[in-house]
Protein backbone atom coordinates (compact mmCIF):
# COMPACT_ATOMS: atom_id res chain seq x y z
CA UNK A 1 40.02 23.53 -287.36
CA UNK A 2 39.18 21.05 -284.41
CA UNK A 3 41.27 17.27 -283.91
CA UNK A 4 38.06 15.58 -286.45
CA UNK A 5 39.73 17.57 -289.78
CA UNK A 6 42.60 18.27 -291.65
CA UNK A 7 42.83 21.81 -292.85
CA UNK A 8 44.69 21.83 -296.39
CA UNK A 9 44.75 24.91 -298.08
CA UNK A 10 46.31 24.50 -302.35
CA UNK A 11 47.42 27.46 -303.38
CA UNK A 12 43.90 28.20 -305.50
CA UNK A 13 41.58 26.94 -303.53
CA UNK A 14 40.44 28.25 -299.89
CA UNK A 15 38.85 26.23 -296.66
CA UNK A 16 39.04 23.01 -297.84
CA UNK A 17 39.19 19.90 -295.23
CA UNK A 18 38.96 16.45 -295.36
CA UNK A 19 37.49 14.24 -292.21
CA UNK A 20 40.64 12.68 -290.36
CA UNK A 21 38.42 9.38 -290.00
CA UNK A 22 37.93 8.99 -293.60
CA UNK A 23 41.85 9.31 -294.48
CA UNK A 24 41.98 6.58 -291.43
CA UNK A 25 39.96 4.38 -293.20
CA UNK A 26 41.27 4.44 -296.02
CA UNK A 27 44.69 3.79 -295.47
CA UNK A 28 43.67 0.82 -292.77
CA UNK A 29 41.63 -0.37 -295.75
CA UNK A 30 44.27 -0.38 -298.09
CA UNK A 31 47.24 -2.49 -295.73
CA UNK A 32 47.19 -6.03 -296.51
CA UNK A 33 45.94 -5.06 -300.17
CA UNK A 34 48.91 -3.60 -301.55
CA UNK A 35 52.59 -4.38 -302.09
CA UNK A 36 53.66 -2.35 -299.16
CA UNK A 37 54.51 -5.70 -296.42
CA UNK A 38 58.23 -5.70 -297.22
CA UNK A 39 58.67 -2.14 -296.50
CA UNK A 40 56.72 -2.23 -293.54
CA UNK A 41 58.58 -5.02 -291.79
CA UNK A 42 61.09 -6.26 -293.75
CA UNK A 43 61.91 -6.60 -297.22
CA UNK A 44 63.41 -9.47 -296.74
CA UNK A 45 60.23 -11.36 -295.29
CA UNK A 46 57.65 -11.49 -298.22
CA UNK A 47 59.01 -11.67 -301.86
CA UNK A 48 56.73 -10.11 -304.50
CA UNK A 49 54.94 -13.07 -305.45
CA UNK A 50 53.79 -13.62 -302.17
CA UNK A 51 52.41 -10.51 -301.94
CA UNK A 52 50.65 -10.48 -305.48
CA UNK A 53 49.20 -13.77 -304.10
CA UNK A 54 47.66 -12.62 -301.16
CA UNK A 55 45.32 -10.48 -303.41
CA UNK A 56 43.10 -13.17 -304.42
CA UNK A 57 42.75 -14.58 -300.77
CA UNK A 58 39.82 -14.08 -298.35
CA UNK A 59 40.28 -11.06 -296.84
CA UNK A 60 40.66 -12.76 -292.90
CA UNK A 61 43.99 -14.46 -294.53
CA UNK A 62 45.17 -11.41 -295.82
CA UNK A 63 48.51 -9.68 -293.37
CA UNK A 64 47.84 -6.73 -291.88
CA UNK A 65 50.46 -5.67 -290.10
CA UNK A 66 52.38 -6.65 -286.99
CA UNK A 67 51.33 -8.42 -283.77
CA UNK A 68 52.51 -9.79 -280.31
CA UNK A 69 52.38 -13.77 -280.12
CA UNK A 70 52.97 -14.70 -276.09
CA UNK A 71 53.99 -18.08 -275.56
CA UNK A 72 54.41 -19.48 -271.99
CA UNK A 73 57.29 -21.95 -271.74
CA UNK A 74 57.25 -24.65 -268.78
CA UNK A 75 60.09 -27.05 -267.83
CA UNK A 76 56.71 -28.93 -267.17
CA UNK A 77 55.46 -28.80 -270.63
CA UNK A 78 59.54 -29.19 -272.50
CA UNK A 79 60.29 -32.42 -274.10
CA UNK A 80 61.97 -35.56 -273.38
CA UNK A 81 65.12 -35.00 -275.52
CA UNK A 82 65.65 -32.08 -273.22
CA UNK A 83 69.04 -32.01 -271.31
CA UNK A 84 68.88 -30.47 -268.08
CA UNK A 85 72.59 -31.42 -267.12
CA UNK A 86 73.40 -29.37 -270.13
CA UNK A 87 71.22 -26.52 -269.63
CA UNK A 88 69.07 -27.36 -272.58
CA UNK A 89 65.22 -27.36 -272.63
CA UNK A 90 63.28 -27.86 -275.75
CA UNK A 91 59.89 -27.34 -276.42
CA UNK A 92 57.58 -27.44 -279.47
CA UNK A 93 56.02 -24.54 -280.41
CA UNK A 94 52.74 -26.66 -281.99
CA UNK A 95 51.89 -27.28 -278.18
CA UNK A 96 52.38 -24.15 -276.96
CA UNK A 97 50.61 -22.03 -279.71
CA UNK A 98 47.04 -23.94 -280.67
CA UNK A 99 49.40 -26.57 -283.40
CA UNK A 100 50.37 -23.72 -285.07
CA UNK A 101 54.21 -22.75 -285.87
CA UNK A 102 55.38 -18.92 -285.36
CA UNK A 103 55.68 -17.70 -288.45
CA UNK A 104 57.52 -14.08 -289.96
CA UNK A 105 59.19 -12.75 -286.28
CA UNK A 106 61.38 -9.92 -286.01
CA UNK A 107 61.82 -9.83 -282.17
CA UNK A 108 61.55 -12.06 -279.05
CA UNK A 109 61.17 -10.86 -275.39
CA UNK A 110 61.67 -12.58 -272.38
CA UNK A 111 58.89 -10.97 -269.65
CA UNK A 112 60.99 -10.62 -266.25
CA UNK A 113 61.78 -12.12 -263.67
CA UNK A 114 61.06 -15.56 -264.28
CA UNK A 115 62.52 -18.48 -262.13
CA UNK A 116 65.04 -21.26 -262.81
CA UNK A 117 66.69 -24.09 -260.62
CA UNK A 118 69.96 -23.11 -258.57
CA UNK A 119 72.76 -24.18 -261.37
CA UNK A 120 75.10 -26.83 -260.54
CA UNK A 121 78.41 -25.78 -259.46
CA UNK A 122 81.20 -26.97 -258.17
CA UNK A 123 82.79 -25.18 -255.12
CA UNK A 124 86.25 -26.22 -255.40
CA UNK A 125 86.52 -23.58 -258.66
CA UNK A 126 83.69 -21.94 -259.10
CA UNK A 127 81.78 -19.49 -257.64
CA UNK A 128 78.56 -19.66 -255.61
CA UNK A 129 76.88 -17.90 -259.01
CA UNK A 130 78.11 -17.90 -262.54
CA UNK A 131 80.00 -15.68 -264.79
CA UNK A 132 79.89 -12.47 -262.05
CA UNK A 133 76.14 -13.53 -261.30
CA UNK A 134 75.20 -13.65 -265.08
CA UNK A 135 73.52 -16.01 -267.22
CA UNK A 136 73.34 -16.87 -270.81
CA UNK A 137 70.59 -17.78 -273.21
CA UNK A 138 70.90 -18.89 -276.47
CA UNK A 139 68.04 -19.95 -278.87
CA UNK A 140 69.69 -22.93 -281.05
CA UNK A 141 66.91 -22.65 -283.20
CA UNK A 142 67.05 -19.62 -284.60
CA UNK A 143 69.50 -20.36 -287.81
CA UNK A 144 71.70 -17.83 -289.69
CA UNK A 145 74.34 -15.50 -287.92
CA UNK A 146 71.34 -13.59 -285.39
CA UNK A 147 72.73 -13.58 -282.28
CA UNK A 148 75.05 -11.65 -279.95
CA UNK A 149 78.75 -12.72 -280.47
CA UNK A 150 80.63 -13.22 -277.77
CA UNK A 151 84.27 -14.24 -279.78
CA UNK A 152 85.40 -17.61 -280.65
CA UNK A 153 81.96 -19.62 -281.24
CA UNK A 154 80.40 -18.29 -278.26
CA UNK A 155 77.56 -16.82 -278.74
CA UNK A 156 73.70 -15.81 -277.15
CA UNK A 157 70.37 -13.85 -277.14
CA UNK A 158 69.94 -12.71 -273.89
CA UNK A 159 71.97 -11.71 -270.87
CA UNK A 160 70.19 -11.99 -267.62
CA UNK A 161 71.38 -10.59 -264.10
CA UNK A 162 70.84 -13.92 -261.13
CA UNK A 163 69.83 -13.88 -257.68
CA UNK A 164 68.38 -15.88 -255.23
CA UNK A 165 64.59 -16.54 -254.21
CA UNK A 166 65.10 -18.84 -251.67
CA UNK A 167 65.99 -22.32 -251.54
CA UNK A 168 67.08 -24.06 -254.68
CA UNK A 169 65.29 -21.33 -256.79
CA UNK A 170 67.11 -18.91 -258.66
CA UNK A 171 65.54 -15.50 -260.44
CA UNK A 172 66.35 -13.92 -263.61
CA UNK A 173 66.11 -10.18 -263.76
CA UNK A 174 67.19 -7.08 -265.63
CA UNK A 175 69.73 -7.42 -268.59
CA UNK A 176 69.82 -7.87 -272.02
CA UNK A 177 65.93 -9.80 -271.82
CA UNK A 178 64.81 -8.08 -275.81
CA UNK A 179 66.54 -9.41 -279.36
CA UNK A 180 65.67 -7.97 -282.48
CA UNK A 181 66.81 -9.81 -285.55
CA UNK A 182 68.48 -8.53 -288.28
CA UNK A 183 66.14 -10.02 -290.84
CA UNK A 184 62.68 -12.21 -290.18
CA UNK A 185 62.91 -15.55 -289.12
CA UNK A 186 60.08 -17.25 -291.34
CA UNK A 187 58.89 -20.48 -288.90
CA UNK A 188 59.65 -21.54 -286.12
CA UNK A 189 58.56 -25.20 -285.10
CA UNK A 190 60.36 -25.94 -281.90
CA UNK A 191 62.25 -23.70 -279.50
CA UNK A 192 65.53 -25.37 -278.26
CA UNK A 193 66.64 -22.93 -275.63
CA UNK A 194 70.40 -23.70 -274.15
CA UNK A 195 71.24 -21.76 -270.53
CA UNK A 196 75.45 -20.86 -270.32
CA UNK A 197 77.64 -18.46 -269.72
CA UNK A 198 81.06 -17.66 -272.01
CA UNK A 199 82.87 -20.82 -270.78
CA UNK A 200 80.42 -23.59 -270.53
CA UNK A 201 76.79 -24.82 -270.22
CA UNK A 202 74.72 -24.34 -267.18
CA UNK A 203 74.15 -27.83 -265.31
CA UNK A 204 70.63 -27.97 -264.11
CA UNK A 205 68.93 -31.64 -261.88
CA UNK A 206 66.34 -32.79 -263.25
CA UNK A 207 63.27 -31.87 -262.10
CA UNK A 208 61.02 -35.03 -264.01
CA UNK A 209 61.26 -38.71 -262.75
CA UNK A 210 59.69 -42.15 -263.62
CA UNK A 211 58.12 -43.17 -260.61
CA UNK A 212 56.97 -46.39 -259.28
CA UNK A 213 53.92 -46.90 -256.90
CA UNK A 214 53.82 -49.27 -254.69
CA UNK A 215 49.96 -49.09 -253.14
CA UNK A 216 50.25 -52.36 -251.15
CA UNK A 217 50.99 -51.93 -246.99
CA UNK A 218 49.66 -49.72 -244.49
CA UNK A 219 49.98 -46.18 -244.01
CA UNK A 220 52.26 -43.72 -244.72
CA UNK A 221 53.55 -46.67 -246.97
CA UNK A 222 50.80 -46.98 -248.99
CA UNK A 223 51.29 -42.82 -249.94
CA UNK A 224 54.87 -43.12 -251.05
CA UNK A 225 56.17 -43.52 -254.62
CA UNK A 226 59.94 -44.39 -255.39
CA UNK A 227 61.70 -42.27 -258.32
CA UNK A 228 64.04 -44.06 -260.77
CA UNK A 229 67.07 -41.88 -259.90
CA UNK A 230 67.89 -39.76 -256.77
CA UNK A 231 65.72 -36.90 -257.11
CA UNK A 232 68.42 -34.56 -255.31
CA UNK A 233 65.34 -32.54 -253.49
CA UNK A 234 66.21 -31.81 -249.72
CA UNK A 235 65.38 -34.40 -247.15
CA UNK A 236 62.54 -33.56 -244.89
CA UNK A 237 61.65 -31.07 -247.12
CA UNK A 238 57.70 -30.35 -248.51
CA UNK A 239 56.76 -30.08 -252.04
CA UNK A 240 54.08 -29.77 -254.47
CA UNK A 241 54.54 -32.53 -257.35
CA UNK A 242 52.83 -32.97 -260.20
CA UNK A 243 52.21 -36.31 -262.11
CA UNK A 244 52.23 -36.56 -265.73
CA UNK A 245 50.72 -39.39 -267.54
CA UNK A 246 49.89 -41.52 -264.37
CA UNK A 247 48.69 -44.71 -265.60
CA UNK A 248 46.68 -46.92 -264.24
CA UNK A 249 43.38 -49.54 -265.10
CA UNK A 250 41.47 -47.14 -262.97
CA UNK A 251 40.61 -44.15 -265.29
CA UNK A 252 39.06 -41.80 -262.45
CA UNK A 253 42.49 -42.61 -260.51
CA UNK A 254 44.16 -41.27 -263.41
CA UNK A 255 42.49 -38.45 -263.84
CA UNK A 256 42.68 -37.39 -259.63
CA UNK A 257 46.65 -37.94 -259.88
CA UNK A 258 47.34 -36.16 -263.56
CA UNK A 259 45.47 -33.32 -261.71
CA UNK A 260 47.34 -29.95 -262.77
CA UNK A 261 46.23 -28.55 -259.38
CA UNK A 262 49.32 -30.72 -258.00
CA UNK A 263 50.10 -32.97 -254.87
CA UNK A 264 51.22 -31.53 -251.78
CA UNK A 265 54.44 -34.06 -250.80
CA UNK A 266 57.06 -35.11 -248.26
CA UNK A 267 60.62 -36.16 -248.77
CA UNK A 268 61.40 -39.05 -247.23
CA UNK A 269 65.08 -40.12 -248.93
CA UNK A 270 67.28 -39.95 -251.65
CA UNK A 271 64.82 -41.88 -253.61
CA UNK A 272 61.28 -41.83 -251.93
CA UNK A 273 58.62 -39.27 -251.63
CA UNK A 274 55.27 -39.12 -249.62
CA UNK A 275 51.88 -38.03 -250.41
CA UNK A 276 51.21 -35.34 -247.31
CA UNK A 277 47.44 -34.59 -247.71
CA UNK A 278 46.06 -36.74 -249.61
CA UNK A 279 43.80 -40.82 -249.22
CA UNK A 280 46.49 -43.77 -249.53
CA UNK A 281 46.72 -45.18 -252.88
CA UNK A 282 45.70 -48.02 -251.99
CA UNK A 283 42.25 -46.58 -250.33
CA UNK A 284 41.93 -44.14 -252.99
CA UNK A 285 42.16 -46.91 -255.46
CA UNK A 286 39.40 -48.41 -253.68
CA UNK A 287 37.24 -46.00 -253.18
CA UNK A 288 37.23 -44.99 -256.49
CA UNK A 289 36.77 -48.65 -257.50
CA UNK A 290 32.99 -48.52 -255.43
CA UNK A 291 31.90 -45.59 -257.65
């Protein structure tokens, strides 16, 4: 017998083999055909219905087992009903996966490290890091009782070790970064994902502002943009910023400042930040105007 057969020999009947890539075949031909997707994930994901009905559908649409869906989560890319001073960001899932909800999920992995802002604390009571260097994540989403409980209403998904990366930038390794649900959750359509720790919510600044540009004056004034809150960033410090729907009645302007490649900056104040390497506004404006 080589690794190519199986060797079966019935009581009555000698040498006989079958070819292993036939048997192969065969079974990868029958998943997806049969009644056999509620024992293979979960019998509470497909009722028997469902799966009678998948018969009749073009085989491409047919489910064939289990795959990994990556999604890549931005504070860039959340939405405006987020609340950083809560520790909640909340993105929909259309926009991160081709308009498509997740659909029939049985785990969810967070792929470590990955970086967050320093959290807001206060010094007078708590510590320079939170909960023993610990933080919380809870997806809101995610109905039913799936979660880790943590005693009276507190509860989570993932438990994530904290340490510093320099500056205001925090990074989240080793811990609890894999949950596995007790049954499948069907569809998901937005991910609301809340950052705590047993006693209260992580406080996060913002890290989006509405800016106003002021392109009139000479240089460096005619680089500088004003945000409509204090932007808490440090003072003399150098950035890369990123605009998000800059709009303007020049549409080459807007399309050099939404650039995802980013804006290498200056802060001036509280309040005001300066384009470092880049034409003033105002020239840009009309150079791009000549075109």
């Amino acid at each position: 017998m080589n690794r190519h057969q199986i060797y079966n020999v019935p009581p009555n009947v000698k040498n006989k083999w079958e070819d292993i890539h036939a048997i192969l075949n065969e079974e990868l031909t029958k998943q997806g055909k049969t009644n056999d997707i509620e024992y293979r994930v979960h019998k509470a994901q497909t009722e028997k219905s469902e799966a009678i009905e998948t018969i009749s559908k073009p085989l491409k649409d047919l489910s064939v087992g289990i795959s990994d869906k990556y999604i890549y989560c931005d504070s860039f890319d959340k939405r405006d009903d987020s609340v950083m001073n809560q520790g909640l960001l909340i993105f929909d899932v259309r926009d991160l996966n081709n308009q498509i909800p997740i659909k029939n999920f049985i785990e969810v992995e967070i792929i470590l490290p990955f970086y967050i802002p320093e959290p807001l604390v206060d010094t007078t009571y708590q510590p320079a890091y939170f909960y023993f260097g610990h933080i919380l994540i809870e997806m809101e989403t995610i109905g039913g009782y799936q979660y880790v409980n943590a005693g009276l209403g507190k509860k989570f998904h993932f438990d994530l070790e904290t340490e510093s990366a320099g500056g205001v930038i925090f990074r989240l390794h080793r811990g609890l970064s894999k949950y596995i649900f007790n049954y499948p959750v069907r569809s998901l359509q937005e991910i609301s994902i809340r950052f705590k720790t047993p006693l209260r919510n992580i406080e996060f600044l913002s890290d989006i502002f509405d800016v106003t540009v002021n392109v009139a004056g000479i240089a460096p004034f005619n680089q500088r943009f004003i945000t409509s809150v204090p932007h808490s960033l440090i003072i003399g410090g150098q950035y890369t910023v990123y605009f998000k729907n800059f709009n303007s009645t020049n549409g080459t302007l807007n399309t050099t400042k939404n650039n995802t490649i980013g804006h290498l900056a200056d802060v001036i104040d509280s309040t005001t930040i300066q384009l470092t390497n880049t034409l003033p506004l105002i020239s840009l404006l009309a150079s791009l105007s000549q075109l």
